[in-house]
PDB file of N, CA and C in Angstrom:
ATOM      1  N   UNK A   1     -13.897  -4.141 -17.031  1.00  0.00           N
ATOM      2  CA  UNK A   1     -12.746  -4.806 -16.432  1.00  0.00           C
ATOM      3  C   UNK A   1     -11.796  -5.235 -17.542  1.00  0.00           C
ATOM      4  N   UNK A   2     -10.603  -5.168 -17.468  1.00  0.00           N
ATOM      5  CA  UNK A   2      -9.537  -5.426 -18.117  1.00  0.00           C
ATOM      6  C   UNK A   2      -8.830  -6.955 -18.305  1.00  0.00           C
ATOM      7  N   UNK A   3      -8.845  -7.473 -19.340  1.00  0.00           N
ATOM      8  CA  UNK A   3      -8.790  -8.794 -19.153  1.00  0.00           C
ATOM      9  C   UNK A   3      -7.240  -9.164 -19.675  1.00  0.00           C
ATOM     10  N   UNK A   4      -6.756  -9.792 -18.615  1.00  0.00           N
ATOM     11  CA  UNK A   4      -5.306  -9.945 -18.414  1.00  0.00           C
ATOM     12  C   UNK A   4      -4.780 -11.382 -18.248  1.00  0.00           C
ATOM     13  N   UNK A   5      -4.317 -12.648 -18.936  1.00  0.00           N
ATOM     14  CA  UNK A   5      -3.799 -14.097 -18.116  1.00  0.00           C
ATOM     15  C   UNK A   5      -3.240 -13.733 -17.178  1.00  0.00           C
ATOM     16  N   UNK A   6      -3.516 -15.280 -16.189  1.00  0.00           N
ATOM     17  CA  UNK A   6      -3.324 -15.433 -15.376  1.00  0.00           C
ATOM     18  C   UNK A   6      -1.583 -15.569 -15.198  1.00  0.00           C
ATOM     19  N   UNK A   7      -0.841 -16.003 -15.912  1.00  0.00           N
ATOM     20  CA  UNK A   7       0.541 -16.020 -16.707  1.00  0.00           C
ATOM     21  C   UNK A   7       0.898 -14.615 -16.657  1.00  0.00           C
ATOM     22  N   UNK A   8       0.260 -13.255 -17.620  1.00  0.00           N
ATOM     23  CA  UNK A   8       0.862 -12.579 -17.565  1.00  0.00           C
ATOM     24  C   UNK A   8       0.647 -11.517 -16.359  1.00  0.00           C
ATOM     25  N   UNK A   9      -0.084 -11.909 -15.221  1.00  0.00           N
ATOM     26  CA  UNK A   9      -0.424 -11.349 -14.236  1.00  0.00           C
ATOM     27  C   UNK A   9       0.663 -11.700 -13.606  1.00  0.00           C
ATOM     28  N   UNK A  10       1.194 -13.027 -13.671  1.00  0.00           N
ATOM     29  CA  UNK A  10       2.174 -13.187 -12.543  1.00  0.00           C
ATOM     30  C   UNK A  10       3.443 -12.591 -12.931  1.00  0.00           C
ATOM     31  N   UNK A  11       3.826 -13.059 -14.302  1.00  0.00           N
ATOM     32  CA  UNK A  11       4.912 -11.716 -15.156  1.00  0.00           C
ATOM     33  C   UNK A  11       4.905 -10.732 -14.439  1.00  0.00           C
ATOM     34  N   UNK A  12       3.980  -9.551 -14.020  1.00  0.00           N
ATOM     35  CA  UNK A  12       3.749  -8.821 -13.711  1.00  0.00           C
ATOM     36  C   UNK A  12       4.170  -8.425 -12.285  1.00  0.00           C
ATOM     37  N   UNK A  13       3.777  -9.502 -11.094  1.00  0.00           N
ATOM     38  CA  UNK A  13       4.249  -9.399 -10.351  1.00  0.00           C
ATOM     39  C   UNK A  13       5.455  -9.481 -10.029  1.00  0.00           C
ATOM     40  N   UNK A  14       6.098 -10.362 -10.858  1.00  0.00           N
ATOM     41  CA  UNK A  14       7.420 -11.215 -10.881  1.00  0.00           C
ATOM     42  C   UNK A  14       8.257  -9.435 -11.191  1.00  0.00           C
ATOM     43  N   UNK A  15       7.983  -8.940 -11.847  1.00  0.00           N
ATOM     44  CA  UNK A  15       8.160  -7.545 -12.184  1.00  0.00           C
ATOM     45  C   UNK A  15       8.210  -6.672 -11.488  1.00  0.00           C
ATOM     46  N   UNK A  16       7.210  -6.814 -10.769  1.00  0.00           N
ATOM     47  CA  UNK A  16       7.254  -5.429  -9.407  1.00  0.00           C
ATOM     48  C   UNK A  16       8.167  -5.979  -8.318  1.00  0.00           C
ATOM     49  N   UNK A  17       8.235  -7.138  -8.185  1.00  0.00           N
ATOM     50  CA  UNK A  17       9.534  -7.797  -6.990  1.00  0.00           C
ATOM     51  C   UNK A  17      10.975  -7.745  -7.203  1.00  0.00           C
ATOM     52  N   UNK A  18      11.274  -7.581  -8.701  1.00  0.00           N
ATOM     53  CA  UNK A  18      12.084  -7.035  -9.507  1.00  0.00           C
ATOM     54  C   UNK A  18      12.887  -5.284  -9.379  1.00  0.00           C
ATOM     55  N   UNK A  19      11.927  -4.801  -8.919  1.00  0.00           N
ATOM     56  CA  UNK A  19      11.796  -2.989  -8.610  1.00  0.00           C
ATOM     57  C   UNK A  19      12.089  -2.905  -7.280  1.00  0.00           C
ATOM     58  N   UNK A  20      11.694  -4.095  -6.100  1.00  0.00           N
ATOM     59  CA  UNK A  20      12.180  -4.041  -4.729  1.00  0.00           C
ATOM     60  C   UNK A  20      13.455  -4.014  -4.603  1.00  0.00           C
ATOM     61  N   UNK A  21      14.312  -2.709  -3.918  1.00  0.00           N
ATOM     62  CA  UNK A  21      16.125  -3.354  -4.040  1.00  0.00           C
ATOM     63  C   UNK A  21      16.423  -4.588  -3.226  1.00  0.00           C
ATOM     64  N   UNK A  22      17.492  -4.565  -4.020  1.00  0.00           N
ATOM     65  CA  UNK A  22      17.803  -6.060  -3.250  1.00  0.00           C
ATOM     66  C   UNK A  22      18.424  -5.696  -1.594  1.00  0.00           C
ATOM     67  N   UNK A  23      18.827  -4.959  -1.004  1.00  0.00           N
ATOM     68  CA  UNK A  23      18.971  -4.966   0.066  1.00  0.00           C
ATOM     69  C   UNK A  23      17.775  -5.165   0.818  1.00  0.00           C
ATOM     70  N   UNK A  24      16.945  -4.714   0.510  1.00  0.00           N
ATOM     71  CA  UNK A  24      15.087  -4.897   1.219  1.00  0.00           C
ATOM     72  C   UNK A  24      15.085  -6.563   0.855  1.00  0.00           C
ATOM     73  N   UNK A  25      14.960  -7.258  -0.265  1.00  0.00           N
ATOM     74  CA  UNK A  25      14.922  -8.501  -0.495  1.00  0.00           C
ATOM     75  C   UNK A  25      15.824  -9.288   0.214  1.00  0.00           C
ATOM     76  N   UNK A  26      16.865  -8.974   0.790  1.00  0.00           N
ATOM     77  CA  UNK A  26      17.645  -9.977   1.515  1.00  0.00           C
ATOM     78  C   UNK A  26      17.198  -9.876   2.927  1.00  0.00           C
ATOM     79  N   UNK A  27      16.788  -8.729   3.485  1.00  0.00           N
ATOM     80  CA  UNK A  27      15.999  -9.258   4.861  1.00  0.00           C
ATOM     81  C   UNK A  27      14.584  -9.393   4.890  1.00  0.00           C
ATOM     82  N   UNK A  28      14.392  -9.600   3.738  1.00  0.00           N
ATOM     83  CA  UNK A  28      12.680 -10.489   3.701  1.00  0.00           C
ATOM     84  C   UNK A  28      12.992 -12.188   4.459  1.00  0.00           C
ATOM     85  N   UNK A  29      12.003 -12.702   5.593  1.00  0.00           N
ATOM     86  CA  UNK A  29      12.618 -13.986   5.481  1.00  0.00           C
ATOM     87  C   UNK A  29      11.664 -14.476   6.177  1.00  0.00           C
ATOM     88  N   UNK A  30      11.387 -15.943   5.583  1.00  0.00           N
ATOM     89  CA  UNK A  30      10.381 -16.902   5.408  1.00  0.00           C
ATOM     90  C   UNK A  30       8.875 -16.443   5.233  1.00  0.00           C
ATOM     91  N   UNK A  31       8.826 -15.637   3.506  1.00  0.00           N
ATOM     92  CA  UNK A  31       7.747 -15.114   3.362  1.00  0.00           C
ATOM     93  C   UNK A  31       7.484 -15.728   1.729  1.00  0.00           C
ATOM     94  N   UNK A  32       6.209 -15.796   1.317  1.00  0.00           N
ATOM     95  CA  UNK A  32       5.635 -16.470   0.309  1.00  0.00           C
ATOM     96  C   UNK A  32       5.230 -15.407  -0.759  1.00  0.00           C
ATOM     97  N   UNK A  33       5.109 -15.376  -1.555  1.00  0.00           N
ATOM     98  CA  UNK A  33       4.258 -13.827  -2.383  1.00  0.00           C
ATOM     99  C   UNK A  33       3.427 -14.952  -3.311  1.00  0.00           C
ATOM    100  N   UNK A  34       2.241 -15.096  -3.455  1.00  0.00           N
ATOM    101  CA  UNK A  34       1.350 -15.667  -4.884  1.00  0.00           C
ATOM    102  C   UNK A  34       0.037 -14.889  -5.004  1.00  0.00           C
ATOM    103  N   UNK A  35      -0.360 -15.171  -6.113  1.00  0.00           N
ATOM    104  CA  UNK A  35      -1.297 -14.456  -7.176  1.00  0.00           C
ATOM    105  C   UNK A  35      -2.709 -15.639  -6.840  1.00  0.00           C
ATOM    106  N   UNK A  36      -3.480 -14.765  -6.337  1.00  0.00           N
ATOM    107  CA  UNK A  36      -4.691 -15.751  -6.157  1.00  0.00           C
ATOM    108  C   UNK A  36      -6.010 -14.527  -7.083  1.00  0.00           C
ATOM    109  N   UNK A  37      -6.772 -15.563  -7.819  1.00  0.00           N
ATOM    110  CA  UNK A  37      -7.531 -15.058  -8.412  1.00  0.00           C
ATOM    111  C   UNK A  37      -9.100 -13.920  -7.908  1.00  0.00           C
ATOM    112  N   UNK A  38      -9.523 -14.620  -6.934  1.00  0.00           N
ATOM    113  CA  UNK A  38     -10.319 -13.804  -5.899  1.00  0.00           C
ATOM    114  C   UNK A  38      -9.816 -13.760  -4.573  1.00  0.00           C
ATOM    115  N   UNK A  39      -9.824 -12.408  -4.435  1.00  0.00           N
ATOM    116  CA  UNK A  39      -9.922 -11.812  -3.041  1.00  0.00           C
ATOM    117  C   UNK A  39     -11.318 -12.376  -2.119  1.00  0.00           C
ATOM    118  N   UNK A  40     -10.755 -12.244  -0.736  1.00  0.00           N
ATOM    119  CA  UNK A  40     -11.871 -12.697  -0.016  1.00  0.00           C
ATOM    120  C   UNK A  40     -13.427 -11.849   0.607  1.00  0.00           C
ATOM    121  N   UNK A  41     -12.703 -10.361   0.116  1.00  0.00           N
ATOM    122  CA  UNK A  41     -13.977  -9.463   0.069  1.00  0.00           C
ATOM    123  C   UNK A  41     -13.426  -8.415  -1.049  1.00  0.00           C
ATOM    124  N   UNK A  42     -14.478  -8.220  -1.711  1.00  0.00           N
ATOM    125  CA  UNK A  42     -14.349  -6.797  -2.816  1.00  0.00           C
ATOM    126  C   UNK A  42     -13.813  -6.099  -2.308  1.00  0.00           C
ATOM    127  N   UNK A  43     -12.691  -5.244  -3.123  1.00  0.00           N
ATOM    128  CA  UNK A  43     -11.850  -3.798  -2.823  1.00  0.00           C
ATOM    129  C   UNK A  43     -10.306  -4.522  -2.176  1.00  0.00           C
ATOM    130  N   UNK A  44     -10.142  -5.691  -1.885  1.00  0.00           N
ATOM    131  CA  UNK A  44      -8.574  -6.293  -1.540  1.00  0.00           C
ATOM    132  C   UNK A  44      -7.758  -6.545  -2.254  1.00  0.00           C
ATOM    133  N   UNK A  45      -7.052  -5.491  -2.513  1.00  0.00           N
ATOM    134  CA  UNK A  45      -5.944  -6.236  -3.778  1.00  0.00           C
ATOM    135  C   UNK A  45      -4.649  -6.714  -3.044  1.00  0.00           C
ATOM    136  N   UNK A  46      -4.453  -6.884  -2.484  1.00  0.00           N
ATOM    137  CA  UNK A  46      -3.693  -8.128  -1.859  1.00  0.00           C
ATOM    138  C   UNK A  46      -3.994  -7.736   0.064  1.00  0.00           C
ATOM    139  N   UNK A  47      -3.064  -8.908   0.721  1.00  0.00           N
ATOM    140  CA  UNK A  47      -3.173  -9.257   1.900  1.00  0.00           C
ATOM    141  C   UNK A  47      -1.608 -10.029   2.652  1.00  0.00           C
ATOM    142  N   UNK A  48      -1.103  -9.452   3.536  1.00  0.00           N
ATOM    143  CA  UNK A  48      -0.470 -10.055   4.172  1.00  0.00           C
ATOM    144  C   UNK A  48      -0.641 -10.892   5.476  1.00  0.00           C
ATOM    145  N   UNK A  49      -0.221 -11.446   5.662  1.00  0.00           N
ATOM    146  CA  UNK A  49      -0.543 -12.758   6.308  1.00  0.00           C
ATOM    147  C   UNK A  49       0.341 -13.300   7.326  1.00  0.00           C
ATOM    148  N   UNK A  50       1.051 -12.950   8.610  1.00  0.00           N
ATOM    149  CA  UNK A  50       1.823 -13.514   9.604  1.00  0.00           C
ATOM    150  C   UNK A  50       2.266 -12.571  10.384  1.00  0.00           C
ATOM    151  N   UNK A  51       3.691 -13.354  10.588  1.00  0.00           N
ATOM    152  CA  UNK A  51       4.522 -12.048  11.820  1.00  0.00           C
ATOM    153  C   UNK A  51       5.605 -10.956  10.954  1.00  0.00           C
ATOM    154  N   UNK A  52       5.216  -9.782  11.264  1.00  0.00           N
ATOM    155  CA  UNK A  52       6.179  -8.991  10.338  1.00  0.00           C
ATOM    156  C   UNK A  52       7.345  -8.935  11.393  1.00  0.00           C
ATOM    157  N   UNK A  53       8.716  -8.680  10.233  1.00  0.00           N
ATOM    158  CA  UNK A  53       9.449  -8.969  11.235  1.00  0.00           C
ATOM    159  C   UNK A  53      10.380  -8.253  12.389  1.00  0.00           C
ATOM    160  N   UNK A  54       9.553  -7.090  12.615  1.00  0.00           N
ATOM    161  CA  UNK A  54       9.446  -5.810  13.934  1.00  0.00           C
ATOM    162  C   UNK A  54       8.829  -6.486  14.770  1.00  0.00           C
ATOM    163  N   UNK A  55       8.103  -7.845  14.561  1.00  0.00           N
ATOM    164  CA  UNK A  55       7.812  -8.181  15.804  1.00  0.00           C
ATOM    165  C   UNK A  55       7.934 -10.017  16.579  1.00  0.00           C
ATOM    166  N   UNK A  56       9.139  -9.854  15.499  1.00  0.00           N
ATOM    167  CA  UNK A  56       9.401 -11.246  16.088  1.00  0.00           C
ATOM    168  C   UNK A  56      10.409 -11.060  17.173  1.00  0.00           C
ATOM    169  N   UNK A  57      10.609 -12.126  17.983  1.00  0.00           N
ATOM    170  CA  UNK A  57      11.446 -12.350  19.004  1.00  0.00           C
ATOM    171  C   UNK A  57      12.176 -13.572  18.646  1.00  0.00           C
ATOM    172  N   UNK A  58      12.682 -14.031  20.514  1.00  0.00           N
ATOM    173  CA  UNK A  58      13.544 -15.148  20.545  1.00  0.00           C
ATOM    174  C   UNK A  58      12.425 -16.486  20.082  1.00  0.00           C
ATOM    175  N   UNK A  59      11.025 -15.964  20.631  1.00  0.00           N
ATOM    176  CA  UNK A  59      10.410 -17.527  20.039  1.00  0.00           C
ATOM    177  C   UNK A  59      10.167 -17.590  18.749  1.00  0.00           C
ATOM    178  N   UNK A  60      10.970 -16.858  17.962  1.00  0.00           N
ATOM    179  CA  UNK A  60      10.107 -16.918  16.183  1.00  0.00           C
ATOM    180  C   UNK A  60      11.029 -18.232  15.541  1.00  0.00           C
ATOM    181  N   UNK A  61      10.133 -19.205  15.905  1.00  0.00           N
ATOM    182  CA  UNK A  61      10.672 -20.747  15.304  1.00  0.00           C
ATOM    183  C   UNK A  61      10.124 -21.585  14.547  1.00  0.00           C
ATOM    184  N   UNK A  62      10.326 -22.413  13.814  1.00  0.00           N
ATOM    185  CA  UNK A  62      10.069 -23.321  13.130  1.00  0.00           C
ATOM    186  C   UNK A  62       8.396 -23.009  12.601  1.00  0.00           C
ATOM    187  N   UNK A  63       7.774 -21.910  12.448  1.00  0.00           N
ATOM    188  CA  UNK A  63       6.983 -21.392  11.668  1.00  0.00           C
ATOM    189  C   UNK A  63       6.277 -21.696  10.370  1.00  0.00           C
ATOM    190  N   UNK A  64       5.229 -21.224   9.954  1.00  0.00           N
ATOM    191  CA  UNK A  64       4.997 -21.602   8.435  1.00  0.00           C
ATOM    192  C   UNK A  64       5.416 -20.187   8.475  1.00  0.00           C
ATOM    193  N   UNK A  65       5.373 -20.025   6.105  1.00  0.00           N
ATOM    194  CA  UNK A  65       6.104 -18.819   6.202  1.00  0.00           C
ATOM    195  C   UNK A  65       4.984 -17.820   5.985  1.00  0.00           C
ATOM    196  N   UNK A  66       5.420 -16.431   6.414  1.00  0.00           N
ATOM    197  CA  UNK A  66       4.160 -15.588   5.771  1.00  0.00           C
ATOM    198  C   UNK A  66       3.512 -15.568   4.639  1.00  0.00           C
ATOM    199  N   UNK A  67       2.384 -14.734   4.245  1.00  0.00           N
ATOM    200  CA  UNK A  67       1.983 -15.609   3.199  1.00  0.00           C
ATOM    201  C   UNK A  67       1.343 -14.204   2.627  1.00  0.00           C
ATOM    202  N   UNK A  68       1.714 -13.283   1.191  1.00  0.00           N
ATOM    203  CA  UNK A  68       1.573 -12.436   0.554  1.00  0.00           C
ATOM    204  C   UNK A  68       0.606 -12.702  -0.157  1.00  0.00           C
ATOM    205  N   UNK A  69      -0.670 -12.500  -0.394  1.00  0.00           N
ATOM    206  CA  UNK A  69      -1.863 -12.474  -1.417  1.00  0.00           C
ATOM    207  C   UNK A  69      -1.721 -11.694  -2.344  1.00  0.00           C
ATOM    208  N   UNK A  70      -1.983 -11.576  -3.559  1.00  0.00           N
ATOM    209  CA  UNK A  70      -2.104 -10.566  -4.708  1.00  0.00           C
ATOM    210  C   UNK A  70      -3.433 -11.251  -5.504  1.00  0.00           C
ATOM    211  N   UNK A  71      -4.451 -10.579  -5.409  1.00  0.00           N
ATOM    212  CA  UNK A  71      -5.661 -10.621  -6.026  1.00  0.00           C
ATOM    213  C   UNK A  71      -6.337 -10.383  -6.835  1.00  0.00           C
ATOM    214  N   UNK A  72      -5.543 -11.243  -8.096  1.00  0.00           N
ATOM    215  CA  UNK A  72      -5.886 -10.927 -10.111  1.00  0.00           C
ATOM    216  C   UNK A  72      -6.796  -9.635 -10.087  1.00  0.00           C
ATOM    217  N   UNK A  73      -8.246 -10.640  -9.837  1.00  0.00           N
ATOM    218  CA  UNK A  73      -9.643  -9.680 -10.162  1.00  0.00           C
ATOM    219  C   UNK A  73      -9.407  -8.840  -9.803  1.00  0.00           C
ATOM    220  N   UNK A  74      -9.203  -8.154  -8.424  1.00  0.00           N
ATOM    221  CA  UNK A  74      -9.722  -7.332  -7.774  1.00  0.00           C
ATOM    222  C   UNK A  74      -8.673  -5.922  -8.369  1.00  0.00           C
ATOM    223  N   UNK A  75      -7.424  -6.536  -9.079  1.00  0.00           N
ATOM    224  CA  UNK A  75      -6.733  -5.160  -9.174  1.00  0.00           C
ATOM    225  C   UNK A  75      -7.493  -5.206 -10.800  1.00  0.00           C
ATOM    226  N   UNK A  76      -7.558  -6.368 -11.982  1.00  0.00           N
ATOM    227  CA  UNK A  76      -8.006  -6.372 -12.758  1.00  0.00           C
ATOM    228  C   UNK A  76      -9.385  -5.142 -13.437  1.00  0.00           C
ATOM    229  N   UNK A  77     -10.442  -5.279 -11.828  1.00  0.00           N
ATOM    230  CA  UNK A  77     -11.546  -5.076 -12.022  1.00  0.00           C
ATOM    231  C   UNK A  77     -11.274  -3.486 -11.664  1.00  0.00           C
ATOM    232  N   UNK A  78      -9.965  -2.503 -11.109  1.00  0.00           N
ATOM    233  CA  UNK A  78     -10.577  -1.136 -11.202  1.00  0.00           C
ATOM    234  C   UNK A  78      -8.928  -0.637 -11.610  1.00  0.00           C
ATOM    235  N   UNK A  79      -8.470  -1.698 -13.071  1.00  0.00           N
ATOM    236  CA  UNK A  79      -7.916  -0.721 -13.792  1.00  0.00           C
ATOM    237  C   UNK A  79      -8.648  -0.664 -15.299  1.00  0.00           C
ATOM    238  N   UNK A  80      -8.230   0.343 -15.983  1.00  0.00           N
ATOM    239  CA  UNK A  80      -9.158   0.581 -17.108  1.00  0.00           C
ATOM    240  C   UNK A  80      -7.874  -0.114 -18.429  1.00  0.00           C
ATOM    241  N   UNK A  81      -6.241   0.109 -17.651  1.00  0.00           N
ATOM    242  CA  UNK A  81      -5.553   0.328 -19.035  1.00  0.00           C
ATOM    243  C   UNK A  81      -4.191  -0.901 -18.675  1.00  0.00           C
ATOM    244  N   UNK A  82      -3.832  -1.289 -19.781  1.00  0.00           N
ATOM    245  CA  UNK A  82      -2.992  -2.195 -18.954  1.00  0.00           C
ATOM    246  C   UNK A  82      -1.572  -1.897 -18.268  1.00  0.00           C
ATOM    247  N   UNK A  83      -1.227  -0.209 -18.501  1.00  0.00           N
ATOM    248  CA  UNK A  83      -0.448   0.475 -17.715  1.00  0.00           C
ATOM    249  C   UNK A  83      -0.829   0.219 -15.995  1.00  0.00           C
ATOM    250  N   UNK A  84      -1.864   1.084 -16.193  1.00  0.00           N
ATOM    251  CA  UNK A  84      -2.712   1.364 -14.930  1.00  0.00           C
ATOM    252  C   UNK A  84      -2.164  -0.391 -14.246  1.00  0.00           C
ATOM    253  N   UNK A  85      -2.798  -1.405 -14.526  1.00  0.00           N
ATOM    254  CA  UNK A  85      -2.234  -2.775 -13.875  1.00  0.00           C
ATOM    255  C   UNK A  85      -0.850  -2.843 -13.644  1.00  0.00           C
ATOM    256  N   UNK A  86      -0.030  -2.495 -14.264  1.00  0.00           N
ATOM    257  CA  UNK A  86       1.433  -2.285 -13.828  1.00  0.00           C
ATOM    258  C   UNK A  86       1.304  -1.514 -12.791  1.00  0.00           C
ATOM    259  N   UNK A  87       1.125  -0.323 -12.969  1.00  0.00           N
ATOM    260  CA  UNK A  87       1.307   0.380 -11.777  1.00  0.00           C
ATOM    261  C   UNK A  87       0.329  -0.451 -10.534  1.00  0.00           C
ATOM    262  N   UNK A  88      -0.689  -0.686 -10.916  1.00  0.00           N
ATOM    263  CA  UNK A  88      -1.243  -0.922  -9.558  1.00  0.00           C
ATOM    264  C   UNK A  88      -0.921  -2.294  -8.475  1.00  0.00           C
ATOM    265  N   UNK A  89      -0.187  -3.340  -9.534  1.00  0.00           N
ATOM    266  CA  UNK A  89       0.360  -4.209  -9.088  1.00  0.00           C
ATOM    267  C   UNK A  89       1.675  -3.849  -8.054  1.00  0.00           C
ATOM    268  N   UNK A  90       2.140  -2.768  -9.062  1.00  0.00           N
ATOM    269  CA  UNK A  90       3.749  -2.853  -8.541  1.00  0.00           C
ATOM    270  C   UNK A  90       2.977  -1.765  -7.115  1.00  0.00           C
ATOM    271  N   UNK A  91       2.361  -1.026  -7.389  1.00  0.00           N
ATOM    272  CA  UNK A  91       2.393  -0.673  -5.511  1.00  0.00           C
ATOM    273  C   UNK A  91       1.566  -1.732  -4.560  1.00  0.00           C
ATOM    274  N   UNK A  92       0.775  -2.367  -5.162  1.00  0.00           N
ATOM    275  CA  UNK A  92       0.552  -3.565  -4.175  1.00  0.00           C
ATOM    276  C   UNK A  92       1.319  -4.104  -3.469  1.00  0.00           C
ATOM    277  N   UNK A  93       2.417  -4.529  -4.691  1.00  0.00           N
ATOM    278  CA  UNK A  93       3.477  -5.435  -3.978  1.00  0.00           C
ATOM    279  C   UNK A  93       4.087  -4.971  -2.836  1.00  0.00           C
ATOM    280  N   UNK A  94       4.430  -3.902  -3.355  1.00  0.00           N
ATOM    281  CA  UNK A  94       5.426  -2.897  -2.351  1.00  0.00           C
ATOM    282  C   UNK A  94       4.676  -2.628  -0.906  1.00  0.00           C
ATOM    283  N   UNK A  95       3.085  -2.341  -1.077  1.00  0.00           N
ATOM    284  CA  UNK A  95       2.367  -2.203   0.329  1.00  0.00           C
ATOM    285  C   UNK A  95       2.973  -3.651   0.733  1.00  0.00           C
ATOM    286  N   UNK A  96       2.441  -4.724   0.068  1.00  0.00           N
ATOM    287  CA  UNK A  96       2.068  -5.959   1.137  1.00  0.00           C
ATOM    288  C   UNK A  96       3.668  -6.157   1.919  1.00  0.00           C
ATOM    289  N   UNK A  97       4.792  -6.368   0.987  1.00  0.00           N
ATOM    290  CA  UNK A  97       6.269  -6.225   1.431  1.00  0.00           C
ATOM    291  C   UNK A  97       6.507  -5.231   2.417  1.00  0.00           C
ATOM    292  N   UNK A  98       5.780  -4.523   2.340  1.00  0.00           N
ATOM    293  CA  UNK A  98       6.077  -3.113   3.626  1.00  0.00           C
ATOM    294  C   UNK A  98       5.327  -3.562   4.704  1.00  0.00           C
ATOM    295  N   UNK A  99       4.226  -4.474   4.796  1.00  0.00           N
ATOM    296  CA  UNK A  99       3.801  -4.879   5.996  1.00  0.00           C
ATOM    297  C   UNK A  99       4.238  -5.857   6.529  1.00  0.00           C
ATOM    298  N   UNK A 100       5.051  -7.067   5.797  1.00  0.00           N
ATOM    299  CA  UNK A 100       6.354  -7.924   5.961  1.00  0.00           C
ATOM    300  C   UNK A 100       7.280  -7.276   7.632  1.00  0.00           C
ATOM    301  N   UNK A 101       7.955  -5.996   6.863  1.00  0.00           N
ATOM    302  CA  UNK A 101       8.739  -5.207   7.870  1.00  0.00           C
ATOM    303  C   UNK A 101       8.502  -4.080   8.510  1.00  0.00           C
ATOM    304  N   UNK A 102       6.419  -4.265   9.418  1.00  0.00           N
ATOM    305  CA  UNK A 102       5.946  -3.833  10.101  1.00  0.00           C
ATOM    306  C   UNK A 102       5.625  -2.543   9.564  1.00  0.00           C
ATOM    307  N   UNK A 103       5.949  -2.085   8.547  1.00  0.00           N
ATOM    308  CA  UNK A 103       4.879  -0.739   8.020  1.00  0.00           C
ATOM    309  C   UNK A 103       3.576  -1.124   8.215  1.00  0.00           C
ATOM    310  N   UNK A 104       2.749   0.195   8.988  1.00  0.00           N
ATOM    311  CA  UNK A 104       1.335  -0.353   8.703  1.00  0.00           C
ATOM    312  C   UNK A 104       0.871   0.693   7.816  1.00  0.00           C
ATOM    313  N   UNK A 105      -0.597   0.303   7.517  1.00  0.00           N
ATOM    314  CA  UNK A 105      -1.737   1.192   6.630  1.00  0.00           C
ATOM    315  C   UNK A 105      -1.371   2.753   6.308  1.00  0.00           C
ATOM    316  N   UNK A 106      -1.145   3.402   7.521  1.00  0.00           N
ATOM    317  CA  UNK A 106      -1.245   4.767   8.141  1.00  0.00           C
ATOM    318  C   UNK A 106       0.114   4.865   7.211  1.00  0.00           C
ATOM    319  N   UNK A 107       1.232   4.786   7.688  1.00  0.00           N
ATOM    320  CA  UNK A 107       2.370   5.068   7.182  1.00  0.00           C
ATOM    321  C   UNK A 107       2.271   4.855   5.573  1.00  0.00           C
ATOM    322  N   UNK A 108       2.065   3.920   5.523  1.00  0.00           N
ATOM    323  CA  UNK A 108       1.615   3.517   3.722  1.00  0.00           C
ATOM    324  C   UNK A 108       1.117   4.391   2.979  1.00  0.00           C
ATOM    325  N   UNK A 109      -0.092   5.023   3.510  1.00  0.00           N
ATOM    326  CA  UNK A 109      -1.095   5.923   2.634  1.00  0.00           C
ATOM    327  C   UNK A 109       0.172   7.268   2.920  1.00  0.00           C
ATOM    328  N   UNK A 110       0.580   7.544   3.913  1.00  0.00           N
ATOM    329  CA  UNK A 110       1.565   8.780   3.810  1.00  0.00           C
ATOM    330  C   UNK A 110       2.327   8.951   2.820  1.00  0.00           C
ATOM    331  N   UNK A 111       3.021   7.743   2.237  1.00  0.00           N
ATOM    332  CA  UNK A 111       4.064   7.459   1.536  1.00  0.00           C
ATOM    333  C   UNK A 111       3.359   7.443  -0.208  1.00  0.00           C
ATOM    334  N   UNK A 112       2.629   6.509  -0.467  1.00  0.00           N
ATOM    335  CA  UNK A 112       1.663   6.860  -1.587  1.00  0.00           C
ATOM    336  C   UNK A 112       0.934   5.500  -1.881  1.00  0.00           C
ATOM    337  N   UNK A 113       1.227   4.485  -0.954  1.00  0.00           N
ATOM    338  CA  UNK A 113       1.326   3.349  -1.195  1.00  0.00           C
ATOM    339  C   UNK A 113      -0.100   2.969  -0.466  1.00  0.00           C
TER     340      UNK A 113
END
């Protein structure tokens, strides 16, 4: 396993959100992205968390906001190089943000993500 701070992990992410265009970033809305150190089962490198927003309606109110997981170890533990963590971060991000605006799994793996 590749040993990376916790600092420059988030660099990292802060990086791949960076690569999202900003037109995608301006209709992201009321969503969270953080770096949590363990995942809640082996093999999760991150997790999204609420209503994406293909499926909100008139009742989508006063809400908590969604909530983006990115999971140090777990991307830590199956890259070998600290490229490889760039890359594997930055398509994380991009999956979990794509399930934000109702992409699911299926479509994802089509795409490369």
């Amino acid at each position: 396993m590749i040993e990376i701070s916790r600092e420059a992990f988030e660099d990292l992410v802060g990086e791949a959100l960076d690569t999202v265009p900003p037109a995608l970033v301006a209709h992201m809305r009321n969503v969270v992205i953080v770096v949590e150190d363990d995942a809640p089962e082996r093999g999760l490198l991150g997790l999204y968390q609420g209503v994406p927003l293909t499926e909100r309606g008139d009742w989508y109110a006063g809400v908590l906001p969604d909530h983006i997981s990115i999971y140090r170890n777990e991307i830590l533990r199956i890259c070998d190089t600290p490229h490889e963590v760039v890359e594997e971060v930055r398509i994380t991000v991009v999956h979990e943000i794509a399930h934000h605006f109702g992409i699911d799994d299926a479509r994802l793996h089509e795409l490369g993500y």
